[in-house]
C-alpha atoms as a PDB file:
ATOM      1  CA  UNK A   1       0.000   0.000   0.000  1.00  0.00           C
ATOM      2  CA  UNK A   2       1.497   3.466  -0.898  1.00  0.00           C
ATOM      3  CA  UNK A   3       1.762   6.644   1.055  1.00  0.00           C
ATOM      4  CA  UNK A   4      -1.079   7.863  -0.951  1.00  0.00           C
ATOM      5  CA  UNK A   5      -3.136   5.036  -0.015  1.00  0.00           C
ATOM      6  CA  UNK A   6      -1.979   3.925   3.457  1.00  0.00           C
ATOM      7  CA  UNK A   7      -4.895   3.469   6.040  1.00  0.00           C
ATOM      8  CA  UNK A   8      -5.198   6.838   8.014  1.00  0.00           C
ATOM      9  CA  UNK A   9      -6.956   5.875  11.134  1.00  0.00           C
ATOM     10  CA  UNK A  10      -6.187   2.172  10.925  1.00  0.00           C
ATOM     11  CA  UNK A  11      -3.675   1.896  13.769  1.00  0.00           C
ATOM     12  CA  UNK A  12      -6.215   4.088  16.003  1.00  0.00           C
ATOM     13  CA  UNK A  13      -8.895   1.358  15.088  1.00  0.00           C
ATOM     14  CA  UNK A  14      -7.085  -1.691  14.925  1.00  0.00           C
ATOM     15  CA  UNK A  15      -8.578  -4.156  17.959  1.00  0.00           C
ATOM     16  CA  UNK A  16      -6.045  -5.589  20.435  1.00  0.00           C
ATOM     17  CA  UNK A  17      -6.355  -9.287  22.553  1.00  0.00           C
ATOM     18  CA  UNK A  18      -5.259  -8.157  25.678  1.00  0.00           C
ATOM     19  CA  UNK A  19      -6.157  -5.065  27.930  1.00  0.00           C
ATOM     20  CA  UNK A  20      -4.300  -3.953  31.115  1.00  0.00           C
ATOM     21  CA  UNK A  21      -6.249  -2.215  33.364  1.00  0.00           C
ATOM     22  CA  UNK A  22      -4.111   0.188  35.642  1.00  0.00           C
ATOM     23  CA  UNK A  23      -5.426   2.099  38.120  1.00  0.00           C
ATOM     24  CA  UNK A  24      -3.281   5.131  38.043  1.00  0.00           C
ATOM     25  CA  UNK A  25      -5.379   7.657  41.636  1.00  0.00           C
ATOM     26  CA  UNK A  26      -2.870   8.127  43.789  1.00  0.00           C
ATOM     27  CA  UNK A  27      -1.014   6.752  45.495  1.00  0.00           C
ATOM     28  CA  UNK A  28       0.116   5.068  42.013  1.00  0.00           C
ATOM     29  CA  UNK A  29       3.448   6.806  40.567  1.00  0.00           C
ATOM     30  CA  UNK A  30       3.742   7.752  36.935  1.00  0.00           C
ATOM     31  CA  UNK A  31       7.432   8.013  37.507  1.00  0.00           C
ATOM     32  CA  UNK A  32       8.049   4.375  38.957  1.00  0.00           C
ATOM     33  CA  UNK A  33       5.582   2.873  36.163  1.00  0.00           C
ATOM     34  CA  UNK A  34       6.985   5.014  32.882  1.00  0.00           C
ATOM     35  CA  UNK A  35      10.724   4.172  34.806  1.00  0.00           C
ATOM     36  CA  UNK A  36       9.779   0.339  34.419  1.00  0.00           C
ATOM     37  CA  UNK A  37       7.590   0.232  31.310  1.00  0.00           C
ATOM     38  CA  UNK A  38       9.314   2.576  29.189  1.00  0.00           C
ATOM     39  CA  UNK A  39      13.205   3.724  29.730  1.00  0.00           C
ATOM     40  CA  UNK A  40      12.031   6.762  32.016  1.00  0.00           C
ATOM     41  CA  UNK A  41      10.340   8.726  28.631  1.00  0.00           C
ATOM     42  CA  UNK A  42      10.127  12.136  29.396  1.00  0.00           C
ATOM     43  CA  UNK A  43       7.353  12.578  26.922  1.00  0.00           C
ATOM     44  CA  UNK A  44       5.767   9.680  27.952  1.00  0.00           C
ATOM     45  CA  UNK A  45       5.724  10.773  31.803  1.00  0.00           C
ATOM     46  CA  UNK A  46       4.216  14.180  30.830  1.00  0.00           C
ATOM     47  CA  UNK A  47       0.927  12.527  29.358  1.00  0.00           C
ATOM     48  CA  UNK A  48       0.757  10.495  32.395  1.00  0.00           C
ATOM     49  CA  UNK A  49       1.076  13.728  34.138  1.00  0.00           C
ATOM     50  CA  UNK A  50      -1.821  15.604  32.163  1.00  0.00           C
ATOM     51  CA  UNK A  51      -3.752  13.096  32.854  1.00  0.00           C
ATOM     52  CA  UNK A  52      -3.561  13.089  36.759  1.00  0.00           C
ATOM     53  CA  UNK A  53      -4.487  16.768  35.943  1.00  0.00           C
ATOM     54  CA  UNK A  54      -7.828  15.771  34.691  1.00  0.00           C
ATOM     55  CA  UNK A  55      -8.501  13.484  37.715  1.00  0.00           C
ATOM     56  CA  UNK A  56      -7.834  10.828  35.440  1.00  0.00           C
ATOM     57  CA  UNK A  57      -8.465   6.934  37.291  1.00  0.00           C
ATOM     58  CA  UNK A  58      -7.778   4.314  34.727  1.00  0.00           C
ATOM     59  CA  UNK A  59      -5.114   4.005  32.003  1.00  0.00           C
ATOM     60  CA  UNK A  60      -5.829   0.815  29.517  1.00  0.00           C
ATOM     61  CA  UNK A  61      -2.637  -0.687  28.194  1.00  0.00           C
ATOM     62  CA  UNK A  62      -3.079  -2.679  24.665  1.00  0.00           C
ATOM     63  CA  UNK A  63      -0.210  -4.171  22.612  1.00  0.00           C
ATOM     64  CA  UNK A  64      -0.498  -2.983  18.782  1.00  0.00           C
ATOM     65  CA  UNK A  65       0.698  -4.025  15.777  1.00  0.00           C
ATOM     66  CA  UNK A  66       2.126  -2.392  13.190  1.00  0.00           C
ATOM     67  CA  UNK A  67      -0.940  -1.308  11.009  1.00  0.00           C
ATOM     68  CA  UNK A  68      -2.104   1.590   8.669  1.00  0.00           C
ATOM     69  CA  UNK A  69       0.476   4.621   9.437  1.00  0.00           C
ATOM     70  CA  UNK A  70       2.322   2.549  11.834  1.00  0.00           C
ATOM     71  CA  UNK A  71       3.466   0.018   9.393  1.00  0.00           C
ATOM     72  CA  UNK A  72       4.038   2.804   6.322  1.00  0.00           C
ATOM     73  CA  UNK A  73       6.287   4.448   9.109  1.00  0.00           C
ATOM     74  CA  UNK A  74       8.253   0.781  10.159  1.00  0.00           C
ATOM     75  CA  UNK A  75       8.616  -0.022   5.967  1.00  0.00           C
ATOM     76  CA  UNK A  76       9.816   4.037   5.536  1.00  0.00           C
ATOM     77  CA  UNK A  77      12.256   3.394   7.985  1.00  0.00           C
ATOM     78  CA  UNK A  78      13.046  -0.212   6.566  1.00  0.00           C
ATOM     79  CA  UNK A  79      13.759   1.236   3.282  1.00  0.00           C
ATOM     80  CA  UNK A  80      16.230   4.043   4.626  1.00  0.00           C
ATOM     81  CA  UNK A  81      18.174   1.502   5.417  1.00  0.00           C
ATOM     82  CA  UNK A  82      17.484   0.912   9.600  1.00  0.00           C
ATOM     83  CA  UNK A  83      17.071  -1.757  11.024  1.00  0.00           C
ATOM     84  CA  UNK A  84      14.440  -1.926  13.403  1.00  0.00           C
ATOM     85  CA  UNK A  85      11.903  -3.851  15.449  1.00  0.00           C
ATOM     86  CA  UNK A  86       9.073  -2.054  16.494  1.00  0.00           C
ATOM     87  CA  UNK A  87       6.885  -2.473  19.718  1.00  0.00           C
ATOM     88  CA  UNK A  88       3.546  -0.122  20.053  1.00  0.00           C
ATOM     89  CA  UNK A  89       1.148   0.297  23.188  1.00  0.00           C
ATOM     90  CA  UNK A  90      -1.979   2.030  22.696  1.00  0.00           C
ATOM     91  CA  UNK A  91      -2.377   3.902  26.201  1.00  0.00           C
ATOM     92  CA  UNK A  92      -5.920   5.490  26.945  1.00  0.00           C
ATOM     93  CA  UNK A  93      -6.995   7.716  29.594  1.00  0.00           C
ATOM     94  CA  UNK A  94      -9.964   7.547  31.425  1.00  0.00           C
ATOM     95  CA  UNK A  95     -11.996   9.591  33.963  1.00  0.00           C
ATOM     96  CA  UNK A  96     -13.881   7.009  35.848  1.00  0.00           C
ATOM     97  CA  UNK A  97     -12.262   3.367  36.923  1.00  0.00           C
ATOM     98  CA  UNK A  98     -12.486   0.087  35.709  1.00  0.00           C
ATOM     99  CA  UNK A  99     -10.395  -3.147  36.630  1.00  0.00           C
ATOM    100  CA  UNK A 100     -11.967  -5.318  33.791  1.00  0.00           C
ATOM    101  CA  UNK A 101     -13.251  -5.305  30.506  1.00  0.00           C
ATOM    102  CA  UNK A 102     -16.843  -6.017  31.966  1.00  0.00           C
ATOM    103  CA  UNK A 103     -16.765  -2.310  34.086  1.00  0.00           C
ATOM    104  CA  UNK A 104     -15.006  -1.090  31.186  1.00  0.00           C
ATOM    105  CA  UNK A 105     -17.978  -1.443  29.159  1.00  0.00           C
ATOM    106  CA  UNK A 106     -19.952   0.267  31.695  1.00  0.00           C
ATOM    107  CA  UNK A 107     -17.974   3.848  30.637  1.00  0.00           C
ATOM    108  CA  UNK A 108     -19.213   6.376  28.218  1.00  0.00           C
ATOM    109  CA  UNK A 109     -17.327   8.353  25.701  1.00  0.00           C
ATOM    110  CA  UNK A 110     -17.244  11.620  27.713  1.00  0.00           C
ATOM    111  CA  UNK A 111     -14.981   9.548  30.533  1.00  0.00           C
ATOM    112  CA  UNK A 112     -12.338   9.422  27.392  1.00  0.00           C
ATOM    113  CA  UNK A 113      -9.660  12.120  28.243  1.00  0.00           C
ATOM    114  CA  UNK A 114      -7.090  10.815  25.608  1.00  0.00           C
ATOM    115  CA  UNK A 115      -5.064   8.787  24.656  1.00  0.00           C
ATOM    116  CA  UNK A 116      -1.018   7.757  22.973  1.00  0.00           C
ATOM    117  CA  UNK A 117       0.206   5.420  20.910  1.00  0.00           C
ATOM    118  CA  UNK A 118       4.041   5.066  21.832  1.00  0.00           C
ATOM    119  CA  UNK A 119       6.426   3.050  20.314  1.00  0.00           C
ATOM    120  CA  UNK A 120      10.315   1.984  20.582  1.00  0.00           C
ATOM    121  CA  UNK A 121      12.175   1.184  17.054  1.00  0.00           C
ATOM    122  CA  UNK A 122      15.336   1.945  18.560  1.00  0.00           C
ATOM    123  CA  UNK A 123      18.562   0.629  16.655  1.00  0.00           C
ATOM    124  CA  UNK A 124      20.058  -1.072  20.137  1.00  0.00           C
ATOM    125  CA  UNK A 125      17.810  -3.577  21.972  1.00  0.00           C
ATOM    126  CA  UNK A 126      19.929  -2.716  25.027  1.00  0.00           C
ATOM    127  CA  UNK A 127      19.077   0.837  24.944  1.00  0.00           C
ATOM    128  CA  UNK A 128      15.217   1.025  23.838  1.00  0.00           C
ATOM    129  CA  UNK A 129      14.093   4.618  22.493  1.00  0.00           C
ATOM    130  CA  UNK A 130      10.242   4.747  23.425  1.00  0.00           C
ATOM    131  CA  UNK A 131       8.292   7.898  22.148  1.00  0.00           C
ATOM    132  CA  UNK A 132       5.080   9.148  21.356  1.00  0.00           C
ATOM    133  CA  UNK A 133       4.400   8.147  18.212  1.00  0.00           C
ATOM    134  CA  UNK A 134       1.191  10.316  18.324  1.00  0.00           C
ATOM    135  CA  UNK A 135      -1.194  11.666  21.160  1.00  0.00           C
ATOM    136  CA  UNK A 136      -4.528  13.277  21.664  1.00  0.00           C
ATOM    137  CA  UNK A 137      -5.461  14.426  24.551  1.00  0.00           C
ATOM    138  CA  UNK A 138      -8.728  16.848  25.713  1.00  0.00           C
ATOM    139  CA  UNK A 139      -8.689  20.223  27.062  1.00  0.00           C
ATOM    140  CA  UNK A 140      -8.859  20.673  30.838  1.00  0.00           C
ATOM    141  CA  UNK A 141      -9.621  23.337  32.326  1.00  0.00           C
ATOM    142  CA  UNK A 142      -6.936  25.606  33.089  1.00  0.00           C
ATOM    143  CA  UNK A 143      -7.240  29.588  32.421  1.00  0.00           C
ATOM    144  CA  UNK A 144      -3.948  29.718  30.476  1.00  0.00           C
ATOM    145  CA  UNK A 145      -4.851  26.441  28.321  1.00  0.00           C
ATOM    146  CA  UNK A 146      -5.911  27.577  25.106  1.00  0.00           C
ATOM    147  CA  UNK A 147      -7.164  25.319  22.189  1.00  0.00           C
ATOM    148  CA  UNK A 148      -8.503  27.263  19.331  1.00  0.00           C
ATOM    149  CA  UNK A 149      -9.054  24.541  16.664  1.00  0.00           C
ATOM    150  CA  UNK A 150      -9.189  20.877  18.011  1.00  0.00           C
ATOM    151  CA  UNK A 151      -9.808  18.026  15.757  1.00  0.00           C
ATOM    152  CA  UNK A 152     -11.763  15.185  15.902  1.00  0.00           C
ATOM    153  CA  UNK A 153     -10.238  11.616  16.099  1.00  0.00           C
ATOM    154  CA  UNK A 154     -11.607   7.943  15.738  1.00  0.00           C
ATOM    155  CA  UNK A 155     -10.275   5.804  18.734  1.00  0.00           C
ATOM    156  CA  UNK A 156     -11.088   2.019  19.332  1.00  0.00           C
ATOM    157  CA  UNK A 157     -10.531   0.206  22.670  1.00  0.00           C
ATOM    158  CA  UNK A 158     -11.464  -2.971  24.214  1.00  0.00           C
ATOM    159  CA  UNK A 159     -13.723  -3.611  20.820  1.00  0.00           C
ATOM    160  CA  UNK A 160     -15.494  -0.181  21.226  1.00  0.00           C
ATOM    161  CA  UNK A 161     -15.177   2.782  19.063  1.00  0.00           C
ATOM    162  CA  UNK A 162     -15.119   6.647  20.565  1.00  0.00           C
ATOM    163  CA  UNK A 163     -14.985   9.928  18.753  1.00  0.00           C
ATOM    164  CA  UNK A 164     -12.914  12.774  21.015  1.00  0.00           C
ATOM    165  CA  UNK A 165     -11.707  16.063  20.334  1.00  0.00           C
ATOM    166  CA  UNK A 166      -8.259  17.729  21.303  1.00  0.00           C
ATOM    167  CA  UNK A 167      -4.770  18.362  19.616  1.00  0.00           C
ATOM    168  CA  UNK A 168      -2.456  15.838  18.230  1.00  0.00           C
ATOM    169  CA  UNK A 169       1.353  15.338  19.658  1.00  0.00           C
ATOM    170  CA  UNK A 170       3.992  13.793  17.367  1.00  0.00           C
ATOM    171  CA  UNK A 171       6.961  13.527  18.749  1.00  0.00           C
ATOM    172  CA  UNK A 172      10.587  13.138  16.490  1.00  0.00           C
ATOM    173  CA  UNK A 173      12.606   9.710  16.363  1.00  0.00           C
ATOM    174  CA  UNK A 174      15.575  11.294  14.540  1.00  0.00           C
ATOM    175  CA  UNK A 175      15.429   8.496  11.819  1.00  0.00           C
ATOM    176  CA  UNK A 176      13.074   9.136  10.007  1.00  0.00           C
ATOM    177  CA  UNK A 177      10.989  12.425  11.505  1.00  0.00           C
ATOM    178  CA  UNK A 178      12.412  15.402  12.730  1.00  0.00           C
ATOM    179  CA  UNK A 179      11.040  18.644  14.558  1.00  0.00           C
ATOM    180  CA  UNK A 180       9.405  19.861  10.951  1.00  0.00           C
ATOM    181  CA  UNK A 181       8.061  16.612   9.944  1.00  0.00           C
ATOM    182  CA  UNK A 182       6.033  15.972  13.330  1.00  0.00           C
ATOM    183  CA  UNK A 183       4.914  19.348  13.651  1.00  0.00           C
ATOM    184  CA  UNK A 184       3.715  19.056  10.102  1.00  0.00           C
ATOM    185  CA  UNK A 185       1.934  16.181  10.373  1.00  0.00           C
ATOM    186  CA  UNK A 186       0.082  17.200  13.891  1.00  0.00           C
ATOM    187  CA  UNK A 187      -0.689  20.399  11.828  1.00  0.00           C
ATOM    188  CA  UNK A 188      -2.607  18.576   9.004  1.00  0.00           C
ATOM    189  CA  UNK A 189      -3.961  15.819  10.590  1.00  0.00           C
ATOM    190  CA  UNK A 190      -7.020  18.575  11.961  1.00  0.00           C
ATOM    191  CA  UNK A 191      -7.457  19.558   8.700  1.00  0.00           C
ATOM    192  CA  UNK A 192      -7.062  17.103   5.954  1.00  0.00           C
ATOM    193  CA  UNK A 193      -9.362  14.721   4.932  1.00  0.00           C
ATOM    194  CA  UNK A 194      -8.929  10.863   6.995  1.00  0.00           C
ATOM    195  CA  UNK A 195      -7.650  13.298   9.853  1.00  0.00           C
ATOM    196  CA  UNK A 196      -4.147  12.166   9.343  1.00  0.00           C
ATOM    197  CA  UNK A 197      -0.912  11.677   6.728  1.00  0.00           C
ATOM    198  CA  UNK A 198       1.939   9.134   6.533  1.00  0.00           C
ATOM    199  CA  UNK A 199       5.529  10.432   7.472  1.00  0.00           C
ATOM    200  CA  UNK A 200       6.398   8.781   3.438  1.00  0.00           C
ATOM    201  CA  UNK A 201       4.100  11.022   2.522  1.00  0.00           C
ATOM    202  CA  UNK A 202       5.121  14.225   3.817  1.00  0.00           C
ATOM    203  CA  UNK A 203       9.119  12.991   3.240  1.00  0.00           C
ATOM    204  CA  UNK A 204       7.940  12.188  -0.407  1.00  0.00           C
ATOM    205  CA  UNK A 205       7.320  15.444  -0.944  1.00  0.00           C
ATOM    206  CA  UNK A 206      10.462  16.928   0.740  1.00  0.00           C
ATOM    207  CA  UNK A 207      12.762  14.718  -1.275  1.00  0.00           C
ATOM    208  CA  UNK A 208      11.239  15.782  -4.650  1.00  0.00           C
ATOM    209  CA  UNK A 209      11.856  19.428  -3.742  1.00  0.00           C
ATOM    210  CA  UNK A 210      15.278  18.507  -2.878  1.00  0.00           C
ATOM    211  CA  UNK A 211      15.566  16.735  -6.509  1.00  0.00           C
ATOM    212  CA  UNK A 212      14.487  19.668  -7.850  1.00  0.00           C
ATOM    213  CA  UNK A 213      17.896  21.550  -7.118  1.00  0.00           C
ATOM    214  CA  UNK A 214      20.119  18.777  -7.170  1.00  0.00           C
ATOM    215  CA  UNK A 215      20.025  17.817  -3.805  1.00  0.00           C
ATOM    216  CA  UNK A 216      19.374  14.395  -1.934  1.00  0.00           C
ATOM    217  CA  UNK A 217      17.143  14.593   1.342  1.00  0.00           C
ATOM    218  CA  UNK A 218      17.601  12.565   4.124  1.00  0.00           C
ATOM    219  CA  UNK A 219      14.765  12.910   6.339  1.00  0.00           C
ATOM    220  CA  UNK A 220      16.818  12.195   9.562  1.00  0.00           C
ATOM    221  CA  UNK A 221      18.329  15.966   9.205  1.00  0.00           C
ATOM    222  CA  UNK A 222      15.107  17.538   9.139  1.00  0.00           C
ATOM    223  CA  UNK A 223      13.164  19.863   6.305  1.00  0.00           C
ATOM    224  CA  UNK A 224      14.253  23.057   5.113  1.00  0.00           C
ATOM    225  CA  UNK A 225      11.680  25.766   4.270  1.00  0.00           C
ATOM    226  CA  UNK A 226      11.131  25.188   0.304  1.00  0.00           C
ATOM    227  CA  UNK A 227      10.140  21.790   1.478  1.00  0.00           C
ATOM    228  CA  UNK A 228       7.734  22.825   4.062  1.00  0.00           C
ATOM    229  CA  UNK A 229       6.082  25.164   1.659  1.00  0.00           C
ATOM    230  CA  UNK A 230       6.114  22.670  -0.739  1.00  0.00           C
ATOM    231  CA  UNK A 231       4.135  20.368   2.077  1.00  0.00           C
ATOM    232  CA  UNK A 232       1.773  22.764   2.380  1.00  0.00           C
ATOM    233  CA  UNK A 233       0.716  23.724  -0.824  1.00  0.00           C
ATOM    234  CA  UNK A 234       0.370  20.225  -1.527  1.00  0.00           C
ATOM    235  CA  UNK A 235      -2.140  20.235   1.096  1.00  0.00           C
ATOM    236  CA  UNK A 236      -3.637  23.090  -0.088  1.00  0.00           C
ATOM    237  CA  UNK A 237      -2.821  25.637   3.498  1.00  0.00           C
ATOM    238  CA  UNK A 238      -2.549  28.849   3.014  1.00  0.00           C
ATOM    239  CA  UNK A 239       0.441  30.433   4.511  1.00  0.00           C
ATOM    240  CA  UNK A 240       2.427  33.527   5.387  1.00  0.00           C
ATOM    241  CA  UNK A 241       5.985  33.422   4.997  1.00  0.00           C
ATOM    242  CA  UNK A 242       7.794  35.882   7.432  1.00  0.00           C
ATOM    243  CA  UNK A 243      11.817  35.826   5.949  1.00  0.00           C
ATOM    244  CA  UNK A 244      13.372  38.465   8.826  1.00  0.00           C
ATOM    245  CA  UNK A 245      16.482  39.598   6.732  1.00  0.00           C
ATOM    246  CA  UNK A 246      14.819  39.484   2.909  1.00  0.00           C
ATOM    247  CA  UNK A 247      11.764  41.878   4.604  1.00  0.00           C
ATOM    248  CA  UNK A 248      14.870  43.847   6.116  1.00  0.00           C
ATOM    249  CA  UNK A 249      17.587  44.298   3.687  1.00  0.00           C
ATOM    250  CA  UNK A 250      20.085  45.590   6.404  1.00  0.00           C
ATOM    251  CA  UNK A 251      21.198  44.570   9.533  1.00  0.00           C
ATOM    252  CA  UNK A 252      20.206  47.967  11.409  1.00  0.00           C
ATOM    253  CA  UNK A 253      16.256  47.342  10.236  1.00  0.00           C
ATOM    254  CA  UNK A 254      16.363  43.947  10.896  1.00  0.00           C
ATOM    255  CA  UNK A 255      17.494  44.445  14.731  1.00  0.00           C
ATOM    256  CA  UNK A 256      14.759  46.766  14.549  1.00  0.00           C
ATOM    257  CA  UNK A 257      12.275  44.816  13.037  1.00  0.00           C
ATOM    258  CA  UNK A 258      13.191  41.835  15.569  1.00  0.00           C
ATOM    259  CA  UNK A 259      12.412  44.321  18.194  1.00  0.00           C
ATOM    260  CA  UNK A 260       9.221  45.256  16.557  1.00  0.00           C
ATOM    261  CA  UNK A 261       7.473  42.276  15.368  1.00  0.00           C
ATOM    262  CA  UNK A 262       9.412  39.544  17.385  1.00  0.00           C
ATOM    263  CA  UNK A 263       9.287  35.603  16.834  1.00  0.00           C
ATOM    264  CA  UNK A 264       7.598  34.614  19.938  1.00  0.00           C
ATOM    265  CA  UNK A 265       4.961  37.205  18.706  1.00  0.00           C
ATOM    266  CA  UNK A 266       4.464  35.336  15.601  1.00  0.00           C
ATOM    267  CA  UNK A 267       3.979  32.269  17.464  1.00  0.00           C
ATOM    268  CA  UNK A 268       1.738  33.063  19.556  1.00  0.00           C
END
């Protein structure tokens, strides 16, 4: 199946055999359990963390395999030349508790607070590399937490399918998604259609820019800025493009415009 064609919300639906039900009030520690279960992840403690924000009870810990965007990313990463052995975990959050699959039925969609999907594909199987391959997690209420344009995403778990709303995460592997590439991808996948895109896609697209001037891309060193134009105008997003010294055209007005109009500004 090609990038084009890959399954967009096919690892999100996919059904797993097991469940682990962990019951995650306090006193339970996010730091001994991400320590133990995933090589002490940062990124993987602070979801655990946003979740004990939203008086979360229950995480439910399923084994995935590689399907849809999860296997077009382990076959991208194949054909670059690594190689790897994947392991995903579907983690979801969940505002009431459940020890079972029998009280788990009992829940409704509003108890969903989020979810990840993390994985390790780490080149040394003594040093694993978990991250979050994506996550979604809801708004909670918090004066200086702003979302101004959630999406909508299609979640299955324990054979039941939910519909929640909140902002995708990516987080970069340095093989074969960088900084631009996840940040691209968690961009687009609230707006384009399937609510998602393949990392082959989005590098597809990079490396025929880079073709274009006689370059070869290597998506382990990240994009430059042709290519993420290039991204999205293939996508069809409408863009500014704010170039500091070509708008300045000395170094005098551009410390001034810096001053002015400065990045953080734009950011925000």
């Amino acid at each position: 199946m090609s990038a084009l064609q890959v399954s967009c919300e096919g690892h999100r639906l996919q059904d797993s055999a097991s469940a682990e039900f962990v019951d995650i009030q306090s006193p339970f520690s996010n730091f001994d359990f991400v320590e133990k279960r995933f090589a002490k992840s940062q990124t993987i403690h602070r979801c655990f963390s946003l979740a004990r924000s939203a008086n979360c009870c229950c995480c439910v810990v399923q084994p995935l395999v590689d399907v849809g965007l999860l296997d077009d990313d382990t076959k991208e990463m194949r054909r670059l030349g690594y190689h790897v052995a994947t392991t995903n975990f579907r983690l979801s959050f969940w505002k009431k508790p459940a020890s079972s699959k029998q009280e788990f039925n009992a829940l409704a969609e509003s108890d969903l607070f989020g979810y990840m999907i993390v994985r390790c594909d780490g080149l040394d199987p003594a040093d694993p590399q978990w991250y979050v391959f994506e996550a979604v997690l809801s708004k909670y209420d918090h004066p200086h937490n702003c979302v101004s344009m959630p999406g909508e995403y299609n979640l299955a778990v324990c054979g039941r399918n939910f519909r929640m709303r909140g902002v995708m995460f990516c987080q970069q592997n340095k093989l074969n998604k960088r900084c631009a590439q996840v940040s691209l991808r968690a961009l687009l996948s609230r707006i384009v259609p399937g609510r998602d895109v393949a990392y082959s896609r989005i590098n597809a697209i990079a490396a025929r820019v880079a073709k274009s001037i006689g370059e070869t891309f290597n998506p382990s060193d990240g994009m430059s800025v042709m290519q993420i134009e290039q991204v999205l105008t293939d996508f069809g997003i409408r863009y500014k493009d704010v170039d500091y010294p070509r708008a300045a055209k000395s170094p005098k007005k551009l410390a001034r415009l810096k001053k002015e109009i400065p990045y953080t500004k734009f950011m925000y």
